[in-house]
C-alpha atoms as a PDB file:
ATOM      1  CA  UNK A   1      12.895 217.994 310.038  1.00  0.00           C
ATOM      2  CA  UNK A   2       9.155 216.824 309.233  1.00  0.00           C
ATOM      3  CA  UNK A   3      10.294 215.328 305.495  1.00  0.00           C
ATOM      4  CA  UNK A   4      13.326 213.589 307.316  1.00  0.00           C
ATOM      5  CA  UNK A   5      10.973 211.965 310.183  1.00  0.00           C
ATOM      6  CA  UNK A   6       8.761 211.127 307.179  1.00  0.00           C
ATOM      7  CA  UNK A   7      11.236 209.305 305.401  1.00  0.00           C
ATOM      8  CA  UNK A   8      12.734 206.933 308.108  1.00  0.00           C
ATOM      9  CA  UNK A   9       9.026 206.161 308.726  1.00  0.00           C
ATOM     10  CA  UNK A  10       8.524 205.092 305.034  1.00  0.00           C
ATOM     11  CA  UNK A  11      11.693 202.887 305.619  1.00  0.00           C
ATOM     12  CA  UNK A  12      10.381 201.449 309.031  1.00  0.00           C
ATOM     13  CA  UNK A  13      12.454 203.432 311.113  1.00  0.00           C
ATOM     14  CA  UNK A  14      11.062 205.114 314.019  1.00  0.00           C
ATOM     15  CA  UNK A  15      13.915 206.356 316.199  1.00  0.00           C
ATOM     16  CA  UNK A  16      17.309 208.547 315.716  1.00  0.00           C
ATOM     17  CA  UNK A  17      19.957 209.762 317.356  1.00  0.00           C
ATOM     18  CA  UNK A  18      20.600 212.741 317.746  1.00  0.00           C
ATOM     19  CA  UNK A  19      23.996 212.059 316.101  1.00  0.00           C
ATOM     20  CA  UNK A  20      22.189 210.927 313.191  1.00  0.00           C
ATOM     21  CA  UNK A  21      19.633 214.125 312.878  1.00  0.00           C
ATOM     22  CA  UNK A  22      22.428 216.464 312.889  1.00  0.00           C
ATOM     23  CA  UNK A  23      24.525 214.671 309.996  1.00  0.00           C
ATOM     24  CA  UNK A  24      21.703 214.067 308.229  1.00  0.00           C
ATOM     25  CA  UNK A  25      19.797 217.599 308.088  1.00  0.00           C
ATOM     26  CA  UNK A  26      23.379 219.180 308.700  1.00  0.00           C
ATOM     27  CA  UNK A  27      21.884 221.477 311.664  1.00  0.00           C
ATOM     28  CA  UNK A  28      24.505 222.131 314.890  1.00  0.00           C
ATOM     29  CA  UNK A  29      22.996 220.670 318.254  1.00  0.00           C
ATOM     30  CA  UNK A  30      21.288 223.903 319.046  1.00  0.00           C
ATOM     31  CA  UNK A  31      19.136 223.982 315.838  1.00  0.00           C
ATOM     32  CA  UNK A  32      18.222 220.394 316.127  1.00  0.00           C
ATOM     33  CA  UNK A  33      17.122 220.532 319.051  1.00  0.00           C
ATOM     34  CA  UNK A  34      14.668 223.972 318.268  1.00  0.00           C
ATOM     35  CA  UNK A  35      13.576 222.270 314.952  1.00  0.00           C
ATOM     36  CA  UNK A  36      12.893 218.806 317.659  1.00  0.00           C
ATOM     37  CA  UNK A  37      11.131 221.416 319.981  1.00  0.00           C
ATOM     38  CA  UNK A  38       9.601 222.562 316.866  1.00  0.00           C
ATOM     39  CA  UNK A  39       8.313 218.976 315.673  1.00  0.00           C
ATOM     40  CA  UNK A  40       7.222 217.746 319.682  1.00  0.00           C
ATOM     41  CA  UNK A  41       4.659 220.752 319.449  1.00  0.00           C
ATOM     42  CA  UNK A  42       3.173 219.589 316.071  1.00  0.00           C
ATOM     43  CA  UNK A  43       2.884 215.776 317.176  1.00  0.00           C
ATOM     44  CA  UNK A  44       5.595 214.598 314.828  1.00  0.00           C
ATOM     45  CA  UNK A  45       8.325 213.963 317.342  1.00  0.00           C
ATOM     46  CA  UNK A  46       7.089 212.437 320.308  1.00  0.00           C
ATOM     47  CA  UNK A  47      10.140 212.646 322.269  1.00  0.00           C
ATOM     48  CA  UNK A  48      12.902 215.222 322.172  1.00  0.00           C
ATOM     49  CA  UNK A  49      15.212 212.892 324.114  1.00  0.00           C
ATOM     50  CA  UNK A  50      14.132 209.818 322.864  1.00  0.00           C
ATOM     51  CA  UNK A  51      13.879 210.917 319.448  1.00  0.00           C
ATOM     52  CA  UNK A  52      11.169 208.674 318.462  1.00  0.00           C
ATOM     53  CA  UNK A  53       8.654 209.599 316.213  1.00  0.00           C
ATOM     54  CA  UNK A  54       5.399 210.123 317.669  1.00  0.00           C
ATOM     55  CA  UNK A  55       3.599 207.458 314.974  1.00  0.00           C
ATOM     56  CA  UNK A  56       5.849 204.736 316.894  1.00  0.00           C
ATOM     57  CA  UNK A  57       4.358 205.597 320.222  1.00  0.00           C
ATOM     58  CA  UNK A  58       0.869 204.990 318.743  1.00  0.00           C
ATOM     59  CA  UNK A  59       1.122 201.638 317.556  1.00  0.00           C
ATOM     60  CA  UNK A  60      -0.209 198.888 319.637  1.00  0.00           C
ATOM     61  CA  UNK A  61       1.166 195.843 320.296  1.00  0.00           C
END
């Protein structure tokens, strides 16, 4: 989960769905959203519902 948050941030991305995190990393909904809980604890994932990594919420504007 970390190395796929890592890479849409390298391409400028810094939200998913959660449509898009389980096709991608090929996890059902319940995995996704224990590896999500998972990431939200560590400060990767700033939002489990969202789904928006946690370096997008600290940018300013």
């Amino acid at each position: 989960m970390k190395q796929y948050v890592d890479r849409l941030q390298v391409h400028g991305k810094y939200s998913f769905t959660k449509e898009e995190a389980e096709s991608e990393l090929n996890l059902s909904g319940v995995s996704l959203r224990v590896a999500l809980r998972r990431q939200k604890a560590a400060g990767t994932v700033f939002s489990s519902y969202s789904f928006t990594p946690a370096k997008a919420c600290s940018i300013r504007w």
